[in-house]
Each structure stands twice: as C-alpha cells, then as structure tokens.
C-alpha atoms as a PDB file:
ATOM      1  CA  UNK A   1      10.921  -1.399 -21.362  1.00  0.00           C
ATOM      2  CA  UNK A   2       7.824  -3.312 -20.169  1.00  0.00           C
ATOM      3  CA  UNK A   3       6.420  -1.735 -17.216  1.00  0.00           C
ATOM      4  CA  UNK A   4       6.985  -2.892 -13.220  1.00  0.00           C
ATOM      5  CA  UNK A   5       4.059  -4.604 -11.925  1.00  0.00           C
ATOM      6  CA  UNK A   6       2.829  -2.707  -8.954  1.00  0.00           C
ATOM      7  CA  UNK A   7       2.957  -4.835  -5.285  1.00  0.00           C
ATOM      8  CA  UNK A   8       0.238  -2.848  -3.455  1.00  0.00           C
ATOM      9  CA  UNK A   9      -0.859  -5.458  -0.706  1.00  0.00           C
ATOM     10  CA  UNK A  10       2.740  -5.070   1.269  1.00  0.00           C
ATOM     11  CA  UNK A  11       2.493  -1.174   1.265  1.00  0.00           C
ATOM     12  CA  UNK A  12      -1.025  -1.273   1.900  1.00  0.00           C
ATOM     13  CA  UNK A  13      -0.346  -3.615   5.498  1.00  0.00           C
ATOM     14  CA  UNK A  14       2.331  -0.994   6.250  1.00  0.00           C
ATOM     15  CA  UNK A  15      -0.106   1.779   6.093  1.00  0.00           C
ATOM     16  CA  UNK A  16      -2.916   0.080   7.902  1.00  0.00           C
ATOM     17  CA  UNK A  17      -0.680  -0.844  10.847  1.00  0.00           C
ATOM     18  CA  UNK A  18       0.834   3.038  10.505  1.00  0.00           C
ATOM     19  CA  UNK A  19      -2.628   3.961  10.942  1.00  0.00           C
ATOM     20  CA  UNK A  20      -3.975   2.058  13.605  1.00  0.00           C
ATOM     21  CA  UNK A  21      -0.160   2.259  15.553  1.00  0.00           C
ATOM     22  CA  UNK A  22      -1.578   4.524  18.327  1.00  0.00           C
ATOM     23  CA  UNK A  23      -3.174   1.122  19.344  1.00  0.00           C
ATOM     24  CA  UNK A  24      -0.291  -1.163  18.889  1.00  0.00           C
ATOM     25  CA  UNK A  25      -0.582  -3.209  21.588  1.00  0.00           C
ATOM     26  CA  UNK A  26      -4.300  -3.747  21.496  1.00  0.00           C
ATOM     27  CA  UNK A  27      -3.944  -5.383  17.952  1.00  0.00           C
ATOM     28  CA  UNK A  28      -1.834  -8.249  16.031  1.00  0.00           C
ATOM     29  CA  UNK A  29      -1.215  -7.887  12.179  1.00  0.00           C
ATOM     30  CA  UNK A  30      -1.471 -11.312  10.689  1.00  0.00           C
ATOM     31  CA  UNK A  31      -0.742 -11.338   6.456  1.00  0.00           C
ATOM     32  CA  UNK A  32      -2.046 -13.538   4.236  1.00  0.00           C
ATOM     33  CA  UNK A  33      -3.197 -15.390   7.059  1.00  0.00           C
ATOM     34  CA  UNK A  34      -3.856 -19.061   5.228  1.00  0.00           C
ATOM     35  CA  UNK A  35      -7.278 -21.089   5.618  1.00  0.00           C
ATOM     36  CA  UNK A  36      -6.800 -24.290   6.351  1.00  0.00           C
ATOM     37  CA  UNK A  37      -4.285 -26.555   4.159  1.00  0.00           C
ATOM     38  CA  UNK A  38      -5.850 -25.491   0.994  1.00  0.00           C
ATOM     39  CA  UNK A  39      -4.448 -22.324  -0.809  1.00  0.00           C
ATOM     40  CA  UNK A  40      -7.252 -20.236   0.263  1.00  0.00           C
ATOM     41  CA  UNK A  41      -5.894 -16.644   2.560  1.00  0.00           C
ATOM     42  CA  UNK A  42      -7.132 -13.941   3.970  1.00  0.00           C
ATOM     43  CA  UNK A  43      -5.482 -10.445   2.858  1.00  0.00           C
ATOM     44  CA  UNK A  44      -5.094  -9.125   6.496  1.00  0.00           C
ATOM     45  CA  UNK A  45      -6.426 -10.524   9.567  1.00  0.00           C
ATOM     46  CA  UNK A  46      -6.151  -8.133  12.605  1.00  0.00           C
ATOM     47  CA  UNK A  47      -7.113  -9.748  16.153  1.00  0.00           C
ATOM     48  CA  UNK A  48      -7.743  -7.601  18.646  1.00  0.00           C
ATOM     49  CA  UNK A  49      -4.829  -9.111  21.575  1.00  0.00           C
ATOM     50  CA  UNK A  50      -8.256  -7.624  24.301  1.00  0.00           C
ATOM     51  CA  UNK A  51     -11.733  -8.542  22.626  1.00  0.00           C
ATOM     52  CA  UNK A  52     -13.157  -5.672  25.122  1.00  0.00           C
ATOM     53  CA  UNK A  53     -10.742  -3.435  24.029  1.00  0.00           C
ATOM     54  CA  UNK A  54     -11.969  -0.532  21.949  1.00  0.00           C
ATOM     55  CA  UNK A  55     -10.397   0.713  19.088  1.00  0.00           C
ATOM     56  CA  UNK A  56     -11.635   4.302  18.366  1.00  0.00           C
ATOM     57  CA  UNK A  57      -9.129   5.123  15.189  1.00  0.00           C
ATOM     58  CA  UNK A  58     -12.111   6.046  12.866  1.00  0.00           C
ATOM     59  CA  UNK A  59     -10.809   2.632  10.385  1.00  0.00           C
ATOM     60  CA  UNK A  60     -10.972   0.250  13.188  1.00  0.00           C
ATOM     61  CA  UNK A  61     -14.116   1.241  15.358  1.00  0.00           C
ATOM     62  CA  UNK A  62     -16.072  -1.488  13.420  1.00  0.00           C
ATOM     63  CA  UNK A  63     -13.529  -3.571  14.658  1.00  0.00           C
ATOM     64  CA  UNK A  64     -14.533  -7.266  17.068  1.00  0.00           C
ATOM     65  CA  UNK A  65     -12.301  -9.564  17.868  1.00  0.00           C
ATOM     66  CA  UNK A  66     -11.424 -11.265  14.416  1.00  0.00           C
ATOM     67  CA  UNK A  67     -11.255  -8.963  11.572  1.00  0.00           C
ATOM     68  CA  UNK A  68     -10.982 -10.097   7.962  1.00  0.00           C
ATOM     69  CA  UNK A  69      -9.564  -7.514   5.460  1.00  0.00           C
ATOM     70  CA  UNK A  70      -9.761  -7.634   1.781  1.00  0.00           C
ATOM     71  CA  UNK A  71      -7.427  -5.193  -0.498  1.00  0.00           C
ATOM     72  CA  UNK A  72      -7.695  -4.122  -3.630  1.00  0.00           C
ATOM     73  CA  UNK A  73      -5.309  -1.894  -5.310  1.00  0.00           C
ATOM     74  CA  UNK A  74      -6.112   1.123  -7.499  1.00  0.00           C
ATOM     75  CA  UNK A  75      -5.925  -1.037 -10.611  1.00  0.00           C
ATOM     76  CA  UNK A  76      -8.484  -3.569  -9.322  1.00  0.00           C
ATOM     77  CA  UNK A  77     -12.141  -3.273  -7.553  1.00  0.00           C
ATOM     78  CA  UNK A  78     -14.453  -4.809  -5.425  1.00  0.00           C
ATOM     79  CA  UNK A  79     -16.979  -7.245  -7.343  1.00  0.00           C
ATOM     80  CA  UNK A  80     -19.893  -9.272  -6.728  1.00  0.00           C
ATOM     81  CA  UNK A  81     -18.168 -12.463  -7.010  1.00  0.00           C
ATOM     82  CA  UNK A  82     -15.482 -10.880  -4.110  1.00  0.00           C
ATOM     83  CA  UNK A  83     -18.010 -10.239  -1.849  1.00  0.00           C
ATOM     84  CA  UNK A  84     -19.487 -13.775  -1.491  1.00  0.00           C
ATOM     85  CA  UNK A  85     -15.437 -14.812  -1.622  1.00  0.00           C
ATOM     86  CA  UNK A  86     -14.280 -12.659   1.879  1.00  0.00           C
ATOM     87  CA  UNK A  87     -17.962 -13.725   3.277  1.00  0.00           C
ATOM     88  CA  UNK A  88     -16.958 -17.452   2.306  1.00  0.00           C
ATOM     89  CA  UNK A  89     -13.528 -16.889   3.874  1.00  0.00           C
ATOM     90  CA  UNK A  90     -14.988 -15.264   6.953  1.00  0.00           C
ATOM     91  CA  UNK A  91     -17.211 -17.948   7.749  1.00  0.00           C
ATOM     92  CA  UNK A  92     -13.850 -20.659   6.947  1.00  0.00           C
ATOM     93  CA  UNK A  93     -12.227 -18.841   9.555  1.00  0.00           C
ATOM     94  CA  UNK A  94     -15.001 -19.412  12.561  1.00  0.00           C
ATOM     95  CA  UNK A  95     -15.379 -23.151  11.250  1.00  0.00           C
ATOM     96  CA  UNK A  96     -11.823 -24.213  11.053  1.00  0.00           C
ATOM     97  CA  UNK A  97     -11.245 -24.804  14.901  1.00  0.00           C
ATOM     98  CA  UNK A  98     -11.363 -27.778  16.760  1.00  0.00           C
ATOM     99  CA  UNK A  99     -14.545 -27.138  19.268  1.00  0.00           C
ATOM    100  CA  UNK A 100     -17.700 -25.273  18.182  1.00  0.00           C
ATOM    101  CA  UNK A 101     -18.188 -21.568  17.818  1.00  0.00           C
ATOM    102  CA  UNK A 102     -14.628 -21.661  19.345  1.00  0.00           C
ATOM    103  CA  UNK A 103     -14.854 -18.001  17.293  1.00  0.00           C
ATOM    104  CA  UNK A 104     -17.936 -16.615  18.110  1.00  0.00           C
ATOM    105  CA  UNK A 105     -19.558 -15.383  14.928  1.00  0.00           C
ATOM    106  CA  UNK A 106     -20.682 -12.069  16.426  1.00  0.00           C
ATOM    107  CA  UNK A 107     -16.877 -11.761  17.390  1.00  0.00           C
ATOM    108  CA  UNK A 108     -16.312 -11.492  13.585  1.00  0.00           C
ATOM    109  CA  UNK A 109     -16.308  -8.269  10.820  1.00  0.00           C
ATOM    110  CA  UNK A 110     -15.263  -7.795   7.367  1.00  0.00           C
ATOM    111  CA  UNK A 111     -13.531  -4.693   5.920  1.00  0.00           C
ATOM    112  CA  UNK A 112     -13.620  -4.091   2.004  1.00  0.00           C
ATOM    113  CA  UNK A 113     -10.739  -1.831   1.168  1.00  0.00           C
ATOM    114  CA  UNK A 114     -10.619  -0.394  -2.142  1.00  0.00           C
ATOM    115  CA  UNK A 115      -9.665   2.656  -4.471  1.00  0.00           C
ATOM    116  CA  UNK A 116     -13.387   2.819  -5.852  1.00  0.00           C
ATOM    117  CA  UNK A 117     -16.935   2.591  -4.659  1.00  0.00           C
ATOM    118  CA  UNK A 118     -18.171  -0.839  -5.214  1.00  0.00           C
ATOM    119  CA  UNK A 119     -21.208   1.004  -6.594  1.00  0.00           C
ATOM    120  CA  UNK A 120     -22.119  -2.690  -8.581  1.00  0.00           C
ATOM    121  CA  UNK A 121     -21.657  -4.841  -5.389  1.00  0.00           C
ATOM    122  CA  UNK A 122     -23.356  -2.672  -3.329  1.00  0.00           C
ATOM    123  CA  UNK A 123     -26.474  -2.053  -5.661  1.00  0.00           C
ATOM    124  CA  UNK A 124     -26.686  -5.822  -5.860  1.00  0.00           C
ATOM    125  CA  UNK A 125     -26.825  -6.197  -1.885  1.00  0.00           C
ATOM    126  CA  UNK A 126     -29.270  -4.085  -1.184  1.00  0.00           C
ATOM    127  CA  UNK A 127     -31.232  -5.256  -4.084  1.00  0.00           C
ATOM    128  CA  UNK A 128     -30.895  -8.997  -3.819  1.00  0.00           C
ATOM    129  CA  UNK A 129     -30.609  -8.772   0.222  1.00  0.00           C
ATOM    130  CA  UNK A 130     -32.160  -5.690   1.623  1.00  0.00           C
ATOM    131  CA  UNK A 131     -29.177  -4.325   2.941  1.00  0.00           C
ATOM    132  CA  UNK A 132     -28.152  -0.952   3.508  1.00  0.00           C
ATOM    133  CA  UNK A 133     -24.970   1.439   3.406  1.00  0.00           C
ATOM    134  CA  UNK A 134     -24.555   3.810   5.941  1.00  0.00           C
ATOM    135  CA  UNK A 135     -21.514   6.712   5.438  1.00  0.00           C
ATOM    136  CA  UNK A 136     -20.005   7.081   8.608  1.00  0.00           C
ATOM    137  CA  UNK A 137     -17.377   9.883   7.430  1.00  0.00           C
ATOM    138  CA  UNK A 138     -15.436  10.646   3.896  1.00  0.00           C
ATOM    139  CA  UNK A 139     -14.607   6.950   2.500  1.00  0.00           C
ATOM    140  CA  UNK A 140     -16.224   5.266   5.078  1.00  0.00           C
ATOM    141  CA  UNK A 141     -19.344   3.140   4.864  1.00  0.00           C
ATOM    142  CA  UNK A 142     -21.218   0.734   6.985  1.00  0.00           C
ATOM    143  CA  UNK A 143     -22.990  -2.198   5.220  1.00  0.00           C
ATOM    144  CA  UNK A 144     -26.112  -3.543   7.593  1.00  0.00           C
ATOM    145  CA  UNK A 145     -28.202  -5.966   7.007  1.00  0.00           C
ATOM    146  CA  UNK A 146     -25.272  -8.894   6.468  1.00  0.00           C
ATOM    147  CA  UNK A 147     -23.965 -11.871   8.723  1.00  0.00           C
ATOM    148  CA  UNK A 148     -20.867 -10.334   9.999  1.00  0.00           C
ATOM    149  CA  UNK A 149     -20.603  -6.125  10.125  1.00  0.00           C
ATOM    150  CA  UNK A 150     -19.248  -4.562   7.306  1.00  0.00           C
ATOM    151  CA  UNK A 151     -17.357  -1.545   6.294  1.00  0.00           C
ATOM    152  CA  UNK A 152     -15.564  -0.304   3.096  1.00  0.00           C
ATOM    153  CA  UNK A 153     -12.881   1.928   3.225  1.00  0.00           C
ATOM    154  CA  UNK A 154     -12.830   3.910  -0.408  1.00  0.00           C
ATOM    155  CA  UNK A 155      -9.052   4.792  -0.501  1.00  0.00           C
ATOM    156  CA  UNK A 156      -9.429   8.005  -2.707  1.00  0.00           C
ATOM    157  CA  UNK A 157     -12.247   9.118  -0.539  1.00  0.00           C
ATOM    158  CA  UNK A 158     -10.957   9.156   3.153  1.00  0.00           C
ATOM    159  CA  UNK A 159      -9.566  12.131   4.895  1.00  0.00           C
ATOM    160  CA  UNK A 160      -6.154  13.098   4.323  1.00  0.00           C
ATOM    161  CA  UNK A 161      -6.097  14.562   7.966  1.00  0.00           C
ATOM    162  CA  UNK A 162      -7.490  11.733   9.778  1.00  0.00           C
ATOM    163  CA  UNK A 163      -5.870   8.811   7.387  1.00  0.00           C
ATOM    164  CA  UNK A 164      -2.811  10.242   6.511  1.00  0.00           C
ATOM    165  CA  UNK A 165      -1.091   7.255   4.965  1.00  0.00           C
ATOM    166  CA  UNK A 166      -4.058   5.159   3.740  1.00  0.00           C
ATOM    167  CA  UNK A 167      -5.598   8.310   1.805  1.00  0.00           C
ATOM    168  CA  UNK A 168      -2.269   8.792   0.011  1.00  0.00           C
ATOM    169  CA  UNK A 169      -1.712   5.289  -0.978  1.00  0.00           C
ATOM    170  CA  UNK A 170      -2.560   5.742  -4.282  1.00  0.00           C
ATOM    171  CA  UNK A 171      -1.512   7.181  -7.878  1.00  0.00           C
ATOM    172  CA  UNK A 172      -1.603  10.972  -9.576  1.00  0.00           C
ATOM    173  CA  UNK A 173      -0.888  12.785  -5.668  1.00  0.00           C
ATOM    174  CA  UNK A 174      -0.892  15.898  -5.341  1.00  0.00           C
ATOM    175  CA  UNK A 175       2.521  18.256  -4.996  1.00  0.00           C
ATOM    176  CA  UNK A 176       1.478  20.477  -2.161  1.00  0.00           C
ATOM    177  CA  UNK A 177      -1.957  18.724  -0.501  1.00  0.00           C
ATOM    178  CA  UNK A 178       0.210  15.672  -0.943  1.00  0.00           C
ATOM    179  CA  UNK A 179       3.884  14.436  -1.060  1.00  0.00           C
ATOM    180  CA  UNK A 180       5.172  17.643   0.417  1.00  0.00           C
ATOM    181  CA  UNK A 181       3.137  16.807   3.752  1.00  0.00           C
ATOM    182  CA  UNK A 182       4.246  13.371   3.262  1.00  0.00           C
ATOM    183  CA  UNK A 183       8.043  14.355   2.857  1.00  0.00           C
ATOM    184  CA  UNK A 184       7.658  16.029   6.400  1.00  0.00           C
ATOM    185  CA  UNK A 185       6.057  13.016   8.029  1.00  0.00           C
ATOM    186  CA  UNK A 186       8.725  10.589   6.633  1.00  0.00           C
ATOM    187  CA  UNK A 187      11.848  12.561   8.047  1.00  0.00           C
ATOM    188  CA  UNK A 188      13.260  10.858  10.851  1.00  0.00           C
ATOM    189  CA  UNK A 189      11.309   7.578  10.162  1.00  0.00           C
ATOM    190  CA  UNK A 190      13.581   6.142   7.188  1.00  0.00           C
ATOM    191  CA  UNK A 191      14.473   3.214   9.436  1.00  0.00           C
ATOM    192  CA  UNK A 192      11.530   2.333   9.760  1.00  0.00           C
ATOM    193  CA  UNK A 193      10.231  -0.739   8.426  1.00  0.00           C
ATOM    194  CA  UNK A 194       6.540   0.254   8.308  1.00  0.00           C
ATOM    195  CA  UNK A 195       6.935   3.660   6.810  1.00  0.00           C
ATOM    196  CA  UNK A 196       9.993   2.492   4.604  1.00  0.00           C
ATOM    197  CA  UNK A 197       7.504   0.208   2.857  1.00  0.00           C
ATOM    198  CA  UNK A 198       4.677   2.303   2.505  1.00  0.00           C
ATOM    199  CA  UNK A 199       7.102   5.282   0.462  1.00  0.00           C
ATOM    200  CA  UNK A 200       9.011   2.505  -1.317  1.00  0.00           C
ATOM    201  CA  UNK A 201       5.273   1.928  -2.637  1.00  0.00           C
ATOM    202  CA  UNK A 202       4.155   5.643  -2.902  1.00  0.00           C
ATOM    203  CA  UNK A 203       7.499   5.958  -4.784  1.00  0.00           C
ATOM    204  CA  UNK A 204       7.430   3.422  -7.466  1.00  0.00           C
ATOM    205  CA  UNK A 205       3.453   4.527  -8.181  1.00  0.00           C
ATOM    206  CA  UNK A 206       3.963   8.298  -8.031  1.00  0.00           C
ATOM    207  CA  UNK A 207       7.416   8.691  -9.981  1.00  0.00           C
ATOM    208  CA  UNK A 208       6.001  10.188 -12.799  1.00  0.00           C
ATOM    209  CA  UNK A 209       4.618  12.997 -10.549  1.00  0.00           C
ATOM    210  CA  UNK A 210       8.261  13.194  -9.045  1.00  0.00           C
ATOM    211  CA  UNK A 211       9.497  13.241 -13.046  1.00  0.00           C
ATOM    212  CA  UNK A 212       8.010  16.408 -13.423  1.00  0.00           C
ATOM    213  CA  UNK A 213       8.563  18.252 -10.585  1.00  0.00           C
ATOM    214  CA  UNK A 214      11.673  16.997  -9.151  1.00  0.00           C
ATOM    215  CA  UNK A 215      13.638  20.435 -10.314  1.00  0.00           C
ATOM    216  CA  UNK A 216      11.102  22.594  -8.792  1.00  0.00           C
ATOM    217  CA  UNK A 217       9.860  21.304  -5.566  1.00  0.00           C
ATOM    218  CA  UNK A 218      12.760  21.054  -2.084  1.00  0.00           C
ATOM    219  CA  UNK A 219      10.489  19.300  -0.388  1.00  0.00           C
ATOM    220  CA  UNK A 220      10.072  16.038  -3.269  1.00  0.00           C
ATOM    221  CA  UNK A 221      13.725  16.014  -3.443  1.00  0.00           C
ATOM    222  CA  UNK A 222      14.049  15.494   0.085  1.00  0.00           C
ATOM    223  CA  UNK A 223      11.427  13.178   0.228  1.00  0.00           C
ATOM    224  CA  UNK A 224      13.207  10.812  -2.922  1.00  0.00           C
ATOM    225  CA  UNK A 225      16.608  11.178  -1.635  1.00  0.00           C
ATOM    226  CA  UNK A 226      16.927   8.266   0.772  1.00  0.00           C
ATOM    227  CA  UNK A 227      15.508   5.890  -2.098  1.00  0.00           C
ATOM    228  CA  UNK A 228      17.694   7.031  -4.642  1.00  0.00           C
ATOM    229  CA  UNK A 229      20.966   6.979  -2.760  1.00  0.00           C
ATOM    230  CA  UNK A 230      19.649   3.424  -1.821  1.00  0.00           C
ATOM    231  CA  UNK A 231      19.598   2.318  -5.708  1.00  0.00           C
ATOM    232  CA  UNK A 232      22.455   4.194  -6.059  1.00  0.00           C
ATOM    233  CA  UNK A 233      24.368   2.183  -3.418  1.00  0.00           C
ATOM    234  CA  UNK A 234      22.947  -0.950  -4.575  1.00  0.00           C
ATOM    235  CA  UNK A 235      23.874  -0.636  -8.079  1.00  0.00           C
ATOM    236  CA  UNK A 236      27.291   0.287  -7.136  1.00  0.00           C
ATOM    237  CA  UNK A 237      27.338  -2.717  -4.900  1.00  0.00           C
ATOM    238  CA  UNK A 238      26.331  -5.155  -7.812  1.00  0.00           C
ATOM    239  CA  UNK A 239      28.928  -3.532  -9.950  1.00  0.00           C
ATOM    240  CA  UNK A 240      31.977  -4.704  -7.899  1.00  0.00           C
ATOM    241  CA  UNK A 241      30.616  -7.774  -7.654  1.00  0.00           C
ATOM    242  CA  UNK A 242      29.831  -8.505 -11.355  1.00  0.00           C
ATOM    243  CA  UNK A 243      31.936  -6.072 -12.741  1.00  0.00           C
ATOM    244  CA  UNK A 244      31.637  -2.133 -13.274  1.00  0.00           C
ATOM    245  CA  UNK A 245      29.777  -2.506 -16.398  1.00  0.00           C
ATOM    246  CA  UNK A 246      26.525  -3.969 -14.457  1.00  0.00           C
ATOM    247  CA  UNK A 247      26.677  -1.278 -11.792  1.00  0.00           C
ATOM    248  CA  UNK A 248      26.191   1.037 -14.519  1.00  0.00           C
ATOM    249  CA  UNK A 249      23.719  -1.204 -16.304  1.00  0.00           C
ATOM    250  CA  UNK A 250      21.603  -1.107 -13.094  1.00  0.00           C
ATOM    251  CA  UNK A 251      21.877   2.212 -11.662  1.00  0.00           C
ATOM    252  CA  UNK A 252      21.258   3.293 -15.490  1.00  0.00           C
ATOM    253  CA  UNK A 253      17.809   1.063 -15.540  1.00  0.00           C
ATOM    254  CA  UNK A 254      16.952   2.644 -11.803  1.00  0.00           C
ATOM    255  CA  UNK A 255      17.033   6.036 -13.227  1.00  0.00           C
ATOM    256  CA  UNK A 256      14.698   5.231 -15.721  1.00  0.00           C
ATOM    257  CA  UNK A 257      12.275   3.474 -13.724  1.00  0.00           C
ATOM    258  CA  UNK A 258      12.246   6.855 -11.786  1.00  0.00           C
ATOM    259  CA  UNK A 259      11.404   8.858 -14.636  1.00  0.00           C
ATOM    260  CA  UNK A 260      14.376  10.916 -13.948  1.00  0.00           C
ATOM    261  CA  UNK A 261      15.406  13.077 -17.921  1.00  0.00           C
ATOM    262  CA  UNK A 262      17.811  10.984 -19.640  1.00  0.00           C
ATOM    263  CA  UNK A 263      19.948  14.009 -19.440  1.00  0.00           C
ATOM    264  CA  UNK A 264      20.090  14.189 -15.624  1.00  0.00           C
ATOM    265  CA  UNK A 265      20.623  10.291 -15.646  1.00  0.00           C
ATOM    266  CA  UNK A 266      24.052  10.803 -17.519  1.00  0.00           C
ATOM    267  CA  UNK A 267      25.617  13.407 -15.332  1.00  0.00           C
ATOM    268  CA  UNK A 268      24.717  11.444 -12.043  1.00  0.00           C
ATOM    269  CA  UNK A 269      25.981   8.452 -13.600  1.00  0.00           C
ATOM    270  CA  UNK A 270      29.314   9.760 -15.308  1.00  0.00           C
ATOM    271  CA  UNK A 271      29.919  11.417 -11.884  1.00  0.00           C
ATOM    272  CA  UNK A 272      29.551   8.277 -10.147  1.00  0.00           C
ATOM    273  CA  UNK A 273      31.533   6.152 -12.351  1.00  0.00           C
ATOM    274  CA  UNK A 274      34.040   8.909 -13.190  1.00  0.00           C
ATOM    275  CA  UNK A 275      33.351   8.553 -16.977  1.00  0.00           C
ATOM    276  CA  UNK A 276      34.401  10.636 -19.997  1.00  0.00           C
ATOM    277  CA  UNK A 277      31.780  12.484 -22.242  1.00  0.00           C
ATOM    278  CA  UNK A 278      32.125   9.644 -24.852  1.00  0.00           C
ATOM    279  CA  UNK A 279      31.788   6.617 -22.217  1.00  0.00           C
ATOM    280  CA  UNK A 280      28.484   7.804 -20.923  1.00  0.00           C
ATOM    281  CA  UNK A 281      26.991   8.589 -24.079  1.00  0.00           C
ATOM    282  CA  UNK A 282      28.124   4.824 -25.256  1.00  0.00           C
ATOM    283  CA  UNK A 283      26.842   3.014 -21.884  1.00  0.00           C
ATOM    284  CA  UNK A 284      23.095   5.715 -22.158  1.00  0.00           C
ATOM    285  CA  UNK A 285      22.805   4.433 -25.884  1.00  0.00           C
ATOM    286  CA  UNK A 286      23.247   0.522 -24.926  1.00  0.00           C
ATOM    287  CA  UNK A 287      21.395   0.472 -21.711  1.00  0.00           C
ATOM    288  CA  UNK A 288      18.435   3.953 -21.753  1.00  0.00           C
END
C-alpha cells in the first residue's frame, strides 16, 4: 500500500491560531494569502486587526503589523534558497499596493517555522551578512541584522508547557510527556474546527505510536476514539451508498492506515457488518 502523503500546512495554521487564541481578536489568520496575480503565496499571513496592540504569547511578541510565515513540515527544512524566497515575498507584499509605503516596511516581520535548525541558512547569514541569532527561549531565535525582524520557531525545540500544540506537531511523541496530556486537552473540544484539525494531523503522523500502545494506554484510546468512530461512520455511510462490499472495503483500508493488528481489524469489522468467521477472513484476504 503506498504510503499517505502527509498535509502538514492545514494542521500547522490550526495550531498557530490555537496558540495565539488568547489574542483572538487582536489578530486575523489569512492562508496562503496570494501575491499578486501570479502564483506566488505566502504560507500564513497574520495582521494584527490593532498595529499598537501587543501580542505577548512568547510566538508572536516579534509580531508588527504584517507578519509573513513560512512552514515547513518535519520532512522538509529551511534552506538558503528559502530564505531569500519569504524575504522576496515579504518585500512583494509592501510593494503590491496602490500608494507608496502604503505598508510601512518597519510594520513588517518574517517567521521561519520549522522542525530543524536551519544551522546551513543561518551559518550563511551571518557569514555572508553579519547577522546574528539571538535565543530568546527553547526553539526560539531572533535573527538581527536583516531588513524585516526575524524569528524561527524550531518545532521539536519549543516548550511543551508554553506551546502546547505547536511543540507536539510533529512525529515519534511521546506516550506519557505527550499524547496522554494531549488526550486531556482535546476532551470537550472535538467540535472544534481548530483543534479537530490539528489531531486529525497528530493522528495520521503518530499512528504508529498509537499501533503499539493502543492495548495498554486508557488515555490513547480515548484520545483515537472520536476519529475512529468517524471512519467508522463514514465507511458505513459509503457502503449503503455503493453497496456493502465498499463499506467494508473502506473501513477495512482505514484500519490499516491506523496501524491497528490485522487481527483486531477483523473482529471490529465482522462485528460491524455482522459477518461469519469465513466472510471476514475472505473480505481481510482481498482488501488487508
């Protein structure tokens, strides 16, 4: 089965917005916000709704009026060449209005965020430019020195207690530091359209971690149960539409992509479908 390509950018702008939602109304989320009529577009763009608002959330303190944010996922990183892209896209962004300096360049920052120190990028800066990196707190460094102010935000490196969501958007967490915390956070928020995103994410990345310890640990259960009553109902749905064969096809395939035992896969399916011994062990053959 060839594996799921990760979408980190939607969960990611569900975190962000779950971490900086203690000042809601001071800020707008604009994604993928396009420059110009070219197919050039910024990641994030977060506009302060008050330019002398201030924004003391440890991620956001850099923060000005306009704020361009580029994402990388953990399978990608921060290069040279990306750099002198978000600093090109910045710099679109002020131009691209009708009078001049109708954005103020010193109303403008830049935010690199990433799942590993641009160690490359940054050598080259402060090589090439004389700039310097400054680390406010874990994950957290200042670049001076450039046009606009600068921070990256290394994923894997910020605190879990003061960037809950952002610090755990990632692969490989950890049972108890981890996705039992997170299991306690996400009760009562599965409605949510924010926090539904960000565990759909932390799911679909993690659910080899919740392969092997979904016997042993309440508190993972808990935390997987909305999601797989969701593919659950969905599969179902699909099968009365297209037949009961597909329902089982699908919900068969979900199980799978959730790393659930092929074992455990056949009871909840049988049960569902009320099949005999012999059917589920010819539908697991065909579709496991």
């Amino acid at each position: 089965m060839k594996e799921q390509v990760i979408q980190w950018h939607p969960g990611f702008n569900a975190a962000l917005q779950i971490e900086l939602e203690a000042k809601k109304g001071k800020l707008q989320f604009e994604e993928e916000h396009l420059l110009g009529k070219k197919p050039m577009q910024i990641d994030t763009l977060v506009i302060k709704v008050r330019p002398e608002d201030i924004i003391d959330k440890n991620i956001g303190r850099i923060f000005r009026t306009y704020n361009v944010i580029e994402y990388k996922g953990p399978d990608d990183y921060v290069s040279i060449n990306d750099f002198y892209k978000v600093m090109g896209y910045a710099c679109f962004f002020q131009s691209d209005t009708e009078n001049v300096c109708q954005i103020p360049p010193e109303e403008l920052t830049i935010t690199f965020v990433c799942s590993h120190y641009p160690r490359k990028m940054i050598t080259h800066l402060c090589e090439r430019y004389g700039m310097k990196v400054e680390r406010t707190e874990n994950g957290i460094y200042y670049i001076m020195g450039a046009m606009f102010p600068i921070q990256i935000l290394v994923v894997t490196r910020l605190s879990r207690e003061s960037n809950f969501w952002l610090s755990r958007l990632k692969r490989g967490l950890d049972t108890n530091l981890d996705i039992e915390p997170l299991a306690k956070a996400y009760y009562g928020k599965e409605h949510n359209g924010l926090y539904s995103a960000v565990m759909d994410l932390i799911v679909r990345a993690n659910r080899e971690k919740y392969g092997e310890v979904r016997d042993v640990c309440d508190a993972l259960n808990e935390l997987f149960a909305d999601k797989m009553e969701e593919l659950e109902r969905e599969a179902v749905k699909r099968g009365m539409k297209k037949g009961t064969e597909k329902g089982i096809e699908t919900l068969i395939s979900a199980y799978k992509e959730l790393n659930i035992s092929r074992e455990a896969a056949s009871e909840m399916v049988r049960e569902k479908y009320e099949l005999s011994a012999e059917e589920i062990m010819l539908y697991m053959e065909k579709y496991w």
